[in-house]
Structure formats: C-alpha cells, structure tokens
Protein backbone atom coordinates (compact mmCIF):
# COMPACT_ATOMS: atom_id res chain seq x y z
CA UNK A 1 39.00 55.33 -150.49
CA UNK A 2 37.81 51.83 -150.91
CA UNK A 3 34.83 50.55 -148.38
CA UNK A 4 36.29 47.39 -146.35
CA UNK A 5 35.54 44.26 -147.39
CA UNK A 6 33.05 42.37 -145.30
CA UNK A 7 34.46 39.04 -143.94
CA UNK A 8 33.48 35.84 -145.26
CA UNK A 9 30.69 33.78 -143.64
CA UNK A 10 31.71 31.07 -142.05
CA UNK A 11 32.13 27.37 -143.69
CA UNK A 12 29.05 24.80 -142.60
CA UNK A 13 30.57 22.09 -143.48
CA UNK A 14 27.87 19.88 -140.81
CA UNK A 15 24.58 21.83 -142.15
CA UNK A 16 23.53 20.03 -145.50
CA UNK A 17 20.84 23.11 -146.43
CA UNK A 18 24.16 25.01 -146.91
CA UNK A 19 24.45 26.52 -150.37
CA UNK A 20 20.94 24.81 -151.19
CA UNK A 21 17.84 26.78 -153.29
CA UNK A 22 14.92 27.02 -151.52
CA UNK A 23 14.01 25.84 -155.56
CA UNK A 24 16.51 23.01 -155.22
CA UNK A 25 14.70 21.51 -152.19
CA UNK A 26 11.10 21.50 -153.51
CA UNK A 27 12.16 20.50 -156.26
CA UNK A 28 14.15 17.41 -154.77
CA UNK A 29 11.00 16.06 -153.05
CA UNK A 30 9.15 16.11 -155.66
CA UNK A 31 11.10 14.23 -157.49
CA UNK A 32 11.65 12.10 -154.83
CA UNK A 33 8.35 11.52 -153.32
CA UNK A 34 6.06 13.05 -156.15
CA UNK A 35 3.48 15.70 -155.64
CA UNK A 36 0.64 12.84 -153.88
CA UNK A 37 2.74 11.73 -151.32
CA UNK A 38 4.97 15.25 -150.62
CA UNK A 39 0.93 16.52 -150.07
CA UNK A 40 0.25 13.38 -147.77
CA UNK A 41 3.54 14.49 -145.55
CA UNK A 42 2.81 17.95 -145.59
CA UNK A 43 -0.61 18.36 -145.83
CA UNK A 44 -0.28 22.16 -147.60
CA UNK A 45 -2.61 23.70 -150.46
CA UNK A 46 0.60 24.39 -152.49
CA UNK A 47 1.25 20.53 -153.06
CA UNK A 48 -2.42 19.24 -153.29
CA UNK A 49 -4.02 21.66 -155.30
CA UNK A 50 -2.61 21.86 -158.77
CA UNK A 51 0.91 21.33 -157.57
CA UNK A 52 3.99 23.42 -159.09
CA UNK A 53 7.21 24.42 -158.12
CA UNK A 54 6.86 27.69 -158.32
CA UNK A 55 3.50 28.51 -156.53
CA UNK A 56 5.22 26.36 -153.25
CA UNK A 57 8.30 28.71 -153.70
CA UNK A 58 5.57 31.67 -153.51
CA UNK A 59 4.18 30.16 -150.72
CA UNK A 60 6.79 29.02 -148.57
CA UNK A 61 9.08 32.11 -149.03
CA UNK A 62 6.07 33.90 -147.33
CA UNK A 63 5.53 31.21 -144.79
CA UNK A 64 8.49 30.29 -142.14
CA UNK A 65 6.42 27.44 -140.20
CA UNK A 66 5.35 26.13 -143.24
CA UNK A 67 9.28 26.03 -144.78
CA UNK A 68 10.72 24.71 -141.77
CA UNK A 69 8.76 21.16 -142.74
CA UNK A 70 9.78 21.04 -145.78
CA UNK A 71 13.39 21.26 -144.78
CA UNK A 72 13.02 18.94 -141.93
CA UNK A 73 11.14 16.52 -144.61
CA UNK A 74 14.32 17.00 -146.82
CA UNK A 75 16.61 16.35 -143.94
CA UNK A 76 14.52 13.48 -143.14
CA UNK A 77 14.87 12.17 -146.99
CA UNK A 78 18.62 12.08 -147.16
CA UNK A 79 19.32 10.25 -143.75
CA UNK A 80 16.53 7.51 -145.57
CA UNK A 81 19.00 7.60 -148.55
CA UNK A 82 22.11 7.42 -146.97
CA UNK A 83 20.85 4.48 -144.80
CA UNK A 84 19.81 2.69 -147.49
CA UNK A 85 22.80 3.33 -149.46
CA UNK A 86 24.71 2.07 -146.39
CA UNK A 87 22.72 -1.30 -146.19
CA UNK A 88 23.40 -1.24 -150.25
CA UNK A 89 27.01 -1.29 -149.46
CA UNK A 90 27.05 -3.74 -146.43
C-alpha cells in the first residue's frame, strides 16, 4: 500500500519571496547595492567585515530578526525598481 500523497501548497502568486533562495536574495543586494552600502542599511558584521555570500547565508539562516531585514530591504529594492521602471515607461 502506497502512503497518500500530501497536497500541494498553495500558489502565492501576491508574495514575491515565493520560490526565492535565501542565496538568491543576498546575493541580489549585493549586486544591487554592493557590500558598502547593503552594510550601511543593515548595519550587520556579515556585510562589513570581509563580506561574502556565504558567511551572511551562515549567519542569517541562524538569525530570524536579522533575515527579516534583509527581506524587507529586498522588498523595499524591487518597489524602487519597479517605480523607476514605471517613470522609464511614462
């Protein structure tokens, strides 16, 4: 006898951290803002001292508080981009 399968979660279409890496995010910023500045915003060890993707994913899977900013920086970043896309296209 076969276990049931579980159902699917359900679609987020609204929630753009859906389907996004943890990796993806950090890694976003820093492109977008560049290790300085990402530090300036969120004023954590893991961005000013010797920044890397990888020690920030060490220390923000350990650290809720600490990846909630990040996320609401991200969130932050692509409203800024899709206004200034919109005034782009105005």
């Amino acid at each position: 006898m076969t276990a049931p399968t579980p159902p699917a979660p359900p679609a987020q279409p609204r929630n753009p951290l859906h389907g996004l890496t943890l990796e993806a995010i950090v890694t976003a910023l820093a492109e977008h803002y560049g290790w300085d500045e990402l530090g300036r915003r969120i004023p954590l060890r893991c961005f000013t001292s010797d920044p890397s993707v990888s020690s920030s994913l060490k220390f923000l899977r350990k650290t809720p508080w600490a990846r909630e900013k990040v996320e609401g920086l991200y969130l932050f970043m692509l409203r800024e981009q899709r206004r200034g896309q919109a005034r782009r296209d105005a």
